[in-house]
C-alpha atoms as a PDB file:
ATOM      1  CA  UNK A   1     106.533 101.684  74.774  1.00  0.00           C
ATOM      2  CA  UNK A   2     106.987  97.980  75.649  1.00  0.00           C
ATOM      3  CA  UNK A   3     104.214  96.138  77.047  1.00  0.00           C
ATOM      4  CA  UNK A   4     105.845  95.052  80.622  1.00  0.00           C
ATOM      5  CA  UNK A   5     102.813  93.002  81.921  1.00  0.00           C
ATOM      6  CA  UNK A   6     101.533  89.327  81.953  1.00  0.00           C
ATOM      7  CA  UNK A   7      98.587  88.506  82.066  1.00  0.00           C
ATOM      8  CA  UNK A   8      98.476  85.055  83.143  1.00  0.00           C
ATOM      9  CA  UNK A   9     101.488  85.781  85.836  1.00  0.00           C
ATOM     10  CA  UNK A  10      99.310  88.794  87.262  1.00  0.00           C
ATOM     11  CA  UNK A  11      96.346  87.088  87.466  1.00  0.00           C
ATOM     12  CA  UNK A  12      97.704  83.637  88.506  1.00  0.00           C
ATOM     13  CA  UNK A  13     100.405  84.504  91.298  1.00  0.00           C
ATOM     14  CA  UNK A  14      99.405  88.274  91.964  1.00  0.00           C
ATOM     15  CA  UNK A  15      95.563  88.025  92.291  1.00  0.00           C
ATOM     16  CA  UNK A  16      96.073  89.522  95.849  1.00  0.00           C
ATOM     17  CA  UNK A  17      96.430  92.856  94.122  1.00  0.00           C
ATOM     18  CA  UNK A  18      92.767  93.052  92.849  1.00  0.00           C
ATOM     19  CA  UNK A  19      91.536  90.637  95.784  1.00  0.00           C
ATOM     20  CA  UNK A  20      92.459  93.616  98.333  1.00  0.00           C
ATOM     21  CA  UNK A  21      90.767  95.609  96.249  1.00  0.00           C
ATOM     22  CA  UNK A  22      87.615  94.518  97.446  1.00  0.00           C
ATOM     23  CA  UNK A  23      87.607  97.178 100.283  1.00  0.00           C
ATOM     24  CA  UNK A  24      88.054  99.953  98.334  1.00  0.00           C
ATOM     25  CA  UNK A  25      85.058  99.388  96.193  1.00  0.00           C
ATOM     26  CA  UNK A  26      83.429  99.649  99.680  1.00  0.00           C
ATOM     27  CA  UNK A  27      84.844 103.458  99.630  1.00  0.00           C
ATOM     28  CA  UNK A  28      83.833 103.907  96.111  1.00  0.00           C
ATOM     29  CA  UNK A  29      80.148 102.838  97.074  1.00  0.00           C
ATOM     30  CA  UNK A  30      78.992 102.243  93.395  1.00  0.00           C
ATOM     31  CA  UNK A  31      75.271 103.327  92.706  1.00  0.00           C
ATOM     32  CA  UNK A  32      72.712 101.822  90.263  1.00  0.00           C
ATOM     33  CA  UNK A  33      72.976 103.965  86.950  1.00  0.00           C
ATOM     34  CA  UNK A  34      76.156 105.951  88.096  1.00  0.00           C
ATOM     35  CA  UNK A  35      78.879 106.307  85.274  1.00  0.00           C
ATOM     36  CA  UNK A  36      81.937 105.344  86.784  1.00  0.00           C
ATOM     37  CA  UNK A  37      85.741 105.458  85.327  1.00  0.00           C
ATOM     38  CA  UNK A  38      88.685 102.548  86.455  1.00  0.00           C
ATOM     39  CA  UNK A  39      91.553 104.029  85.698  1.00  0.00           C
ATOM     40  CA  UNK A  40      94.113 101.730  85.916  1.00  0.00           C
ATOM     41  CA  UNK A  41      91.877  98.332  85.184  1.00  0.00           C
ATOM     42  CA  UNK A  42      94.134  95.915  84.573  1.00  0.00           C
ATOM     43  CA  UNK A  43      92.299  92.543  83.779  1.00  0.00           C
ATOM     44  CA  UNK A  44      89.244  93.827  84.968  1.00  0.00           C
ATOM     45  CA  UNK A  45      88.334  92.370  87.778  1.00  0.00           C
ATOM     46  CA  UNK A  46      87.249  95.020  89.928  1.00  0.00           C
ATOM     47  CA  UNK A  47      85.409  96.798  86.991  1.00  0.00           C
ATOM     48  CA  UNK A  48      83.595  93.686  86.583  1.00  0.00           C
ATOM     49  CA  UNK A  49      82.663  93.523  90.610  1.00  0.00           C
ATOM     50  CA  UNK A  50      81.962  97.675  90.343  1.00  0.00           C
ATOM     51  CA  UNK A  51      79.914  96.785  87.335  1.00  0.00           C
ATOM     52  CA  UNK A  52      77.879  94.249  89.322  1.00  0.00           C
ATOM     53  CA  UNK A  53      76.055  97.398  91.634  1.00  0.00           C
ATOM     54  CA  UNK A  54      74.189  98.826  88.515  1.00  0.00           C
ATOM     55  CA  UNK A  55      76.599 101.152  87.306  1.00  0.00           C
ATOM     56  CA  UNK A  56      77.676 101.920  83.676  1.00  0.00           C
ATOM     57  CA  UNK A  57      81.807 101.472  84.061  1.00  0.00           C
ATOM     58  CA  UNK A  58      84.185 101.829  82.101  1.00  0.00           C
ATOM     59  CA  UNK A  59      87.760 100.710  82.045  1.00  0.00           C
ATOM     60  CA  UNK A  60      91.358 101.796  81.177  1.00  0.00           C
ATOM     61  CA  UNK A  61      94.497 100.730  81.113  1.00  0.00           C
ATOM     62  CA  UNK A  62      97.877 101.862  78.743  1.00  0.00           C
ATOM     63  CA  UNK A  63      98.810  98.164  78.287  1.00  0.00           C
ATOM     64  CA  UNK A  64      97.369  96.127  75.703  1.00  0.00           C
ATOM     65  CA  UNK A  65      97.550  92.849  76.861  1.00  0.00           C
ATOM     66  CA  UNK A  66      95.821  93.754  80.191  1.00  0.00           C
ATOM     67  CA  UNK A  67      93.475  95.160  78.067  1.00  0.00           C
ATOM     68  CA  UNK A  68      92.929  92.272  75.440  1.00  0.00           C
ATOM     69  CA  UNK A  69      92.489  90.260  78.603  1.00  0.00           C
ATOM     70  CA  UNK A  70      90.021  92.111  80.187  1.00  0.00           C
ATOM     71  CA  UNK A  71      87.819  92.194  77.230  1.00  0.00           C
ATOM     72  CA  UNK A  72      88.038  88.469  76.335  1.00  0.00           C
ATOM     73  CA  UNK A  73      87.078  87.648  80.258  1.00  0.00           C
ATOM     74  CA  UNK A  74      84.662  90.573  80.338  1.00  0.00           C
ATOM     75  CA  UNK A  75      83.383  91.266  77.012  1.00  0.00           C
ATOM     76  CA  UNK A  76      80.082  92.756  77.872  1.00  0.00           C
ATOM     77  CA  UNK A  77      82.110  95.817  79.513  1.00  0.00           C
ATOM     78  CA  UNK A  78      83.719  98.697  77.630  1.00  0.00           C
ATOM     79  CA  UNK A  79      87.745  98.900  77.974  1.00  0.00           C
ATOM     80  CA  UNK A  80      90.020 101.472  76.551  1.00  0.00           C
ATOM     81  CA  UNK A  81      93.643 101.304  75.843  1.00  0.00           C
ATOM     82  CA  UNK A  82      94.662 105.139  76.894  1.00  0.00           C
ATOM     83  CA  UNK A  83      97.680 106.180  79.501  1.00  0.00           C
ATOM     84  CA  UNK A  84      96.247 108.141  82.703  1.00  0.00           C
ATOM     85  CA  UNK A  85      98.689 111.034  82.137  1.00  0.00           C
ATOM     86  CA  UNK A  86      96.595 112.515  78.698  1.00  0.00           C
ATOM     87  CA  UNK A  87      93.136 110.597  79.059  1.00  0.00           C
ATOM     88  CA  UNK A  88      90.197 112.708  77.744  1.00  0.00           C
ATOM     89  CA  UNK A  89      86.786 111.623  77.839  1.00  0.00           C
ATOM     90  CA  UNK A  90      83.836 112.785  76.178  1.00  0.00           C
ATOM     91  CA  UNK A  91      81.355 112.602  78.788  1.00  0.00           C
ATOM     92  CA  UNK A  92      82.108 112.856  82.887  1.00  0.00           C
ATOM     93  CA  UNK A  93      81.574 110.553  85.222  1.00  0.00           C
ATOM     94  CA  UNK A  94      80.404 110.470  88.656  1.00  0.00           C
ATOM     95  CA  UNK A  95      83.085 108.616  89.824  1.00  0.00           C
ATOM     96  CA  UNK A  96      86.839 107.478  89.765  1.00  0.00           C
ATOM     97  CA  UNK A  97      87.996 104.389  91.255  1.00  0.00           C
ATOM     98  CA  UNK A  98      91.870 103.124  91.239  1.00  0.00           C
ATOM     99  CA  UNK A  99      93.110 100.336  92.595  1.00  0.00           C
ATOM    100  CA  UNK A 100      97.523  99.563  92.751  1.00  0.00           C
ATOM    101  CA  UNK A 101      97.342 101.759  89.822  1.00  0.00           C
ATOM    102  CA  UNK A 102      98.993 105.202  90.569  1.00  0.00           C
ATOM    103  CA  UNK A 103     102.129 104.466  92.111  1.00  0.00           C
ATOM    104  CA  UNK A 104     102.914 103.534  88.398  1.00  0.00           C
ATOM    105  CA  UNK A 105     102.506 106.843  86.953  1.00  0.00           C
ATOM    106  CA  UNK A 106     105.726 109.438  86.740  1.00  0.00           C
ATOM    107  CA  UNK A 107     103.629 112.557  86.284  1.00  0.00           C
ATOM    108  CA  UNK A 108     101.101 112.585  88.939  1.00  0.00           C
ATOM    109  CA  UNK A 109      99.854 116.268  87.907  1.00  0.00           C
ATOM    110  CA  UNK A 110      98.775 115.220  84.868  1.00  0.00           C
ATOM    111  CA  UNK A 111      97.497 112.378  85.675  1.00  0.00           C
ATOM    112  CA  UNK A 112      95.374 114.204  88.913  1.00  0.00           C
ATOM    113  CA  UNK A 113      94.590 116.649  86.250  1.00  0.00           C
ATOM    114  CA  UNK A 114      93.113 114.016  83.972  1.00  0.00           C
ATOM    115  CA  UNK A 115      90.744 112.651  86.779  1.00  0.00           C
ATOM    116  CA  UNK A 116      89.815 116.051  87.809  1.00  0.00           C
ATOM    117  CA  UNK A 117      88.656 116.619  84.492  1.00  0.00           C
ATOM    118  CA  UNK A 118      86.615 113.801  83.732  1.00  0.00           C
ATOM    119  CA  UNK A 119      84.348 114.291  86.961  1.00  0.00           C
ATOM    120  CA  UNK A 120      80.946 116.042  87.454  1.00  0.00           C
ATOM    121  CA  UNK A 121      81.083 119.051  90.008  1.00  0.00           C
ATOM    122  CA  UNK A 122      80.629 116.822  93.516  1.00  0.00           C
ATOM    123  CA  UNK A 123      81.685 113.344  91.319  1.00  0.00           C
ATOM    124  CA  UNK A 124      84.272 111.546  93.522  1.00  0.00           C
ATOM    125  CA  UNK A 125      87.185 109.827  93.497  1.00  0.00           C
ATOM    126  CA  UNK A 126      87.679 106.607  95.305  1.00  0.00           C
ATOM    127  CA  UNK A 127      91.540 105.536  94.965  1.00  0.00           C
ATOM    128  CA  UNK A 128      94.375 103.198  96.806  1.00  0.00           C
ATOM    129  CA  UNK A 129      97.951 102.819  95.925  1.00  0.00           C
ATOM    130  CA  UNK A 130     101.017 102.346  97.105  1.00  0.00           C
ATOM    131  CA  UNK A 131     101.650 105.382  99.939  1.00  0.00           C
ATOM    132  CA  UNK A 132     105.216 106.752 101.409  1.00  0.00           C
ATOM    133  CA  UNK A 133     107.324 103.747 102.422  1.00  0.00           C
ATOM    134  CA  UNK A 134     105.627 101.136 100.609  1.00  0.00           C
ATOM    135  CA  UNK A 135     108.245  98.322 100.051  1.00  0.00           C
ATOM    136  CA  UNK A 136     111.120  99.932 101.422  1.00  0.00           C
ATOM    137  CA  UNK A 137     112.824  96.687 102.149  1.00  0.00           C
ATOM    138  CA  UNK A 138     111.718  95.167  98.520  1.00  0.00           C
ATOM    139  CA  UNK A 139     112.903  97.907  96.853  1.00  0.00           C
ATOM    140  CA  UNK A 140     115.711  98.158  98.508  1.00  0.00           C
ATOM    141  CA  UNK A 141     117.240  94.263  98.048  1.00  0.00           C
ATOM    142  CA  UNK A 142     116.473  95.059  94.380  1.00  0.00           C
ATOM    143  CA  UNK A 143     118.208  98.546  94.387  1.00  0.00           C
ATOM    144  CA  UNK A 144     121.432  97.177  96.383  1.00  0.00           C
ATOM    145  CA  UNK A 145     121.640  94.188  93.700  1.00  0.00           C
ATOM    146  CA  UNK A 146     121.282  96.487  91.106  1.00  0.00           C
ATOM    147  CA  UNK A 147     124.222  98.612  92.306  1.00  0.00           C
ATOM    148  CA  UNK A 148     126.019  95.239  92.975  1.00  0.00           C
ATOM    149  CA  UNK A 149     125.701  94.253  89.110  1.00  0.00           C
ATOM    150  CA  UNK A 150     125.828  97.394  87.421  1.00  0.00           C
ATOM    151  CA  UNK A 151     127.797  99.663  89.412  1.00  0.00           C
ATOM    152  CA  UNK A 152     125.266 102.097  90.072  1.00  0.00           C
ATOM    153  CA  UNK A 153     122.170 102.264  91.880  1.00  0.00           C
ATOM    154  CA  UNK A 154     118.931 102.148  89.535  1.00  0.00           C
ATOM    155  CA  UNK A 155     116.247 103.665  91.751  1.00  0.00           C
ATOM    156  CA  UNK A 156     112.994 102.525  91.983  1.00  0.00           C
ATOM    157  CA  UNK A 157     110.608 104.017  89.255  1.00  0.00           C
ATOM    158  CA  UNK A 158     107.203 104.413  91.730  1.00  0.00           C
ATOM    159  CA  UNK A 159     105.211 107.419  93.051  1.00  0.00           C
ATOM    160  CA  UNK A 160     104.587 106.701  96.831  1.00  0.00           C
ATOM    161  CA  UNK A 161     103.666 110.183  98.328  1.00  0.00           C
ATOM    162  CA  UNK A 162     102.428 110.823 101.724  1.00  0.00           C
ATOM    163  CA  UNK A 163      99.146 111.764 102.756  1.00  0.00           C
ATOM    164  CA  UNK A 164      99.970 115.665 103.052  1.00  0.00           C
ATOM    165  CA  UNK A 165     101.568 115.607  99.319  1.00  0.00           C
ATOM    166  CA  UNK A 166      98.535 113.448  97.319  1.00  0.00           C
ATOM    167  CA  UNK A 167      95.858 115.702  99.443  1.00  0.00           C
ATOM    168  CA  UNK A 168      97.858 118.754  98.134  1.00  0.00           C
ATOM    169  CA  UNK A 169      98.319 117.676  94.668  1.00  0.00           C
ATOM    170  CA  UNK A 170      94.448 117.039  94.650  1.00  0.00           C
ATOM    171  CA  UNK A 171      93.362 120.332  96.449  1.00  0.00           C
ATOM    172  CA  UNK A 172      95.396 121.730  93.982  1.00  0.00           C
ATOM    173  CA  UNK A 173      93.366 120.168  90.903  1.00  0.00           C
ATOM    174  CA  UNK A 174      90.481 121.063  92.165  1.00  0.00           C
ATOM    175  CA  UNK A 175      89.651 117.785  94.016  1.00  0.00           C
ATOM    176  CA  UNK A 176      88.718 117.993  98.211  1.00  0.00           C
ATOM    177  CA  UNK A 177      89.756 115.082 100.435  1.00  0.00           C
ATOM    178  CA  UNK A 178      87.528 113.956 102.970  1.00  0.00           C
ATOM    179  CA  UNK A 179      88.676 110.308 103.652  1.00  0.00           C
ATOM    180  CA  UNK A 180      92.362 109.529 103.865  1.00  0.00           C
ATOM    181  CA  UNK A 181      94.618 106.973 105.601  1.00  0.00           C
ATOM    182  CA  UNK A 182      97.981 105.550 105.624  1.00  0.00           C
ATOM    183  CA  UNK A 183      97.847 101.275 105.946  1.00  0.00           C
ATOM    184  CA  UNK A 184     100.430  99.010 106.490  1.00  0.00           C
ATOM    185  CA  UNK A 185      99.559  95.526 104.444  1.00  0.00           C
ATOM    186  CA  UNK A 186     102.092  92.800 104.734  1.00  0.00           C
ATOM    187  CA  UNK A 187     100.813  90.478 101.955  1.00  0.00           C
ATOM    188  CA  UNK A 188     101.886  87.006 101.749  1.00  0.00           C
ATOM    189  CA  UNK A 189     103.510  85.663  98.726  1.00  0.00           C
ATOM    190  CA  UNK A 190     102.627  82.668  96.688  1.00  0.00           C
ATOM    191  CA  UNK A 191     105.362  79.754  96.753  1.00  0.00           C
ATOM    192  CA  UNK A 192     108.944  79.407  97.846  1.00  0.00           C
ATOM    193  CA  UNK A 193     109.791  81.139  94.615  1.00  0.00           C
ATOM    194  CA  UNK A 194     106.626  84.242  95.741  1.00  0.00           C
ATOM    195  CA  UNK A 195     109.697  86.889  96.055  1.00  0.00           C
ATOM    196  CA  UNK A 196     111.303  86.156  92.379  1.00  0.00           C
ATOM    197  CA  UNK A 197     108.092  85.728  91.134  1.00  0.00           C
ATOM    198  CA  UNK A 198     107.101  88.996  92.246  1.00  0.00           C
ATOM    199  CA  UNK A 199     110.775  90.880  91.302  1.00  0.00           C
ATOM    200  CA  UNK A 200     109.393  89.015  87.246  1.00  0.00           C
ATOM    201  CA  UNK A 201     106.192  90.532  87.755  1.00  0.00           C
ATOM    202  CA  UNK A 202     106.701  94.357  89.147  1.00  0.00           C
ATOM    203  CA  UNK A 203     110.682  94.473  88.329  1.00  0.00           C
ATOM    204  CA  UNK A 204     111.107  94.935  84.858  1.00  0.00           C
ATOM    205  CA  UNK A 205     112.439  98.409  85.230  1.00  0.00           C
ATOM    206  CA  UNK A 206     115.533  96.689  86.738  1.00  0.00           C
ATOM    207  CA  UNK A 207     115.184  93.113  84.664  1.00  0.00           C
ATOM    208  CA  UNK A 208     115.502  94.966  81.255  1.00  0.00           C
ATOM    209  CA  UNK A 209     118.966  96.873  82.257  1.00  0.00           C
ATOM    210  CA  UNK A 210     120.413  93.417  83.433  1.00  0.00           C
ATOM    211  CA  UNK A 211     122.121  90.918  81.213  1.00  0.00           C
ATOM    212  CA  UNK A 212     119.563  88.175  80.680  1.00  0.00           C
ATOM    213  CA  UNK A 213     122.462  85.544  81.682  1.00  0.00           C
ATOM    214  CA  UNK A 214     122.928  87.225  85.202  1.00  0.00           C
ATOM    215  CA  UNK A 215     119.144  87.632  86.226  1.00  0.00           C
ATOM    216  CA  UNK A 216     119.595  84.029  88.002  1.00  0.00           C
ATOM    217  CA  UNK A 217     122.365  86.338  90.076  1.00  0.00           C
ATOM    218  CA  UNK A 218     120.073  89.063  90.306  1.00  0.00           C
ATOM    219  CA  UNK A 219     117.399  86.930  91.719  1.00  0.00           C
ATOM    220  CA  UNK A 220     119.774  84.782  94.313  1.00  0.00           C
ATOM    221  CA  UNK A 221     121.257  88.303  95.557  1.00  0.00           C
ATOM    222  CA  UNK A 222     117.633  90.095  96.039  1.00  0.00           C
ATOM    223  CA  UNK A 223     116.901  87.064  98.214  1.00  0.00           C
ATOM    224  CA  UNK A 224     119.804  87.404 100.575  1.00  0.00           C
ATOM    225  CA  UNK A 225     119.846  90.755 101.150  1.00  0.00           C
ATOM    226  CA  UNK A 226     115.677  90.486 101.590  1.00  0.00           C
ATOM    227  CA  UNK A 227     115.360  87.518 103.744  1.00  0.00           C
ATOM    228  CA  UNK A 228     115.735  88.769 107.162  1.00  0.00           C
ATOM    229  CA  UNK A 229     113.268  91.212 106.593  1.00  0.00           C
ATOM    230  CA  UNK A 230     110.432  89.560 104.655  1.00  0.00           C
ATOM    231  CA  UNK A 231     110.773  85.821 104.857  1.00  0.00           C
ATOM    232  CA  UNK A 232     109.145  84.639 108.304  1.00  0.00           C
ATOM    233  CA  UNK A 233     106.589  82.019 109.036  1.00  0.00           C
ATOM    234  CA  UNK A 234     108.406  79.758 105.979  1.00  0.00           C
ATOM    235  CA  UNK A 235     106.889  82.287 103.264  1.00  0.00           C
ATOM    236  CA  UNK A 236     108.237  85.361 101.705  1.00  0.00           C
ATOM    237  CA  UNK A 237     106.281  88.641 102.614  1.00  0.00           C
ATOM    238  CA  UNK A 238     106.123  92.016 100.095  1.00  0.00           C
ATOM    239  CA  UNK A 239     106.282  95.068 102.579  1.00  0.00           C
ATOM    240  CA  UNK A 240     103.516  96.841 101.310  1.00  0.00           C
ATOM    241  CA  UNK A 241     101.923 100.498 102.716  1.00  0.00           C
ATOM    242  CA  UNK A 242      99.066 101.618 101.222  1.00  0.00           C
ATOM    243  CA  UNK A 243      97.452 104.919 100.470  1.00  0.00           C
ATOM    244  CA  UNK A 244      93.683 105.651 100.453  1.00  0.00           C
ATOM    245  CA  UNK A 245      91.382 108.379  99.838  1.00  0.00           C
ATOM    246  CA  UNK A 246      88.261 109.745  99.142  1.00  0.00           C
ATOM    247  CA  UNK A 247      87.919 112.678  97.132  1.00  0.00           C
ATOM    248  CA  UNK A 248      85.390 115.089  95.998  1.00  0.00           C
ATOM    249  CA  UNK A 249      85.248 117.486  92.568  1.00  0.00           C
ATOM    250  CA  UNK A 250      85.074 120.915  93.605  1.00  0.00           C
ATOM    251  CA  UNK A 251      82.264 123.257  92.176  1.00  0.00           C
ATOM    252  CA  UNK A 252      84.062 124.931  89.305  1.00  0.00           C
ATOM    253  CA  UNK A 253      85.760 128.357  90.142  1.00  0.00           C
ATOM    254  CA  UNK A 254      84.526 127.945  93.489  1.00  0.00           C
ATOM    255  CA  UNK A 255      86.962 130.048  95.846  1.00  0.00           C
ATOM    256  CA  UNK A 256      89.088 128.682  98.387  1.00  0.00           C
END
């Protein structure tokens, strides 16, 4: 598979992802000599801050260059290059922490499935992503352009399930929800160019099916159609909704 992310883009206009991430380490509530898992680690920001309560963490990511980044910046923590829908570990963990991770993944029973098994009985799971809704407008400038260009509609490629559907995938895997909300996040965008730049960053599924010579068009187009809806206060705005829960690893065989 290609390797879709930058780096130096992510981390230098799109450091708002990790920065809100902040909060959810709050859920996580790391503890001195816990073992904890970041699936979905990116640079490795947050597994640096988790690592900075005490705990043992460990991070993983399926693309290399996030990965060769997060070990040059962070070299005293481990990384591994693994996808979350067939991760195995040797040992389990007492916890799970995701942050903007999950919405990426296309088979969220596997990936659940992975999580669930890498846990202690009563290990949790402390996770946010993008929740039902999230970028509706976004994603929908880029899916009307695409249709524009193409002829067809390419569809967004992102898991964004509702509370009742990630609590019943869980409950399903053996995992018990006790914390769980839907939030709306309007984020601000860096620079008059924060929308394209973003569309470079998160688009690629649509990018890589355009012509190279019409992505200017592409670009111009998602603008229009976007601007009424997420450019206000002289700044462009990404519509995002977040999901977030807290989870718990179910005594094994335990009845329901």
């Amino acid at each position: 598979m290609t390797d879709i992310w930058s780096p130096n883009l992510y981390d230098g206009k799109h450091s708002f992802v990790w920065k809100f991430g902040a909060s959810v380490i709050e859920l996580l509530s790391p503890q001195p000599s816990e073992r904890i898992l970041d699936v979905g680690c990116g640079t490795g920001q947050l597994t640096a801050q988790i690592a900075e309560s005490g705990a043992s963490v460990v991070g993983l990511d399926n693309s290399p260059a996030m990965i060769d980044e997060a070990r040059r910046l962070f070299p005293e923590i481990e990384f591994r290059l693994a996808d979350a829908h067939d991760f195995q570990t040797d040992e389990s963990f007492d916890a799970v922490f995701s942050n903007a991770a999950l919405h990426w993944i296309n088979e969220p029973e596997k990936v659940v499935r992975c999580i669930a098994g890498s846990l202690k009985t009563n290990g949790r799971m402390a996770v946010e992503f993008g929740g039902q809704g999230n970028v509706r407008h976004l994603s929908g400038a880029i899916e009307a352009t695409s249709q524009s260009l193409l002829g067809e509609v390419v569809p967004h490629p992102w898991y964004f399930p509702s509370i009742a559907e990630f609590a019943s995938l869980l409950d399903r895997n053996g995992l018990e929800v006790t914390q769980a909300a839907m939030i709306d996040r309007p984020t601000r965008l860096e620079g008059s160019d924060g929308l394209r730049n973003w569309v470079r960053m998160f688009g690629q599924h649509w990018l890589t099916q355009i012509p190279e010579e019409k992505h200017e068009q592409f670009l111009t187009q998602v603008e229009e159609i976007a601007r009424p809806h997420l450019f206000r206060d002289s700044a462009w705005y990404a519509d995002y909704r977040r999901i977030r829960v807290l989870a718990f690893r179910k005594e094994r065989g335990r009845k329901q």
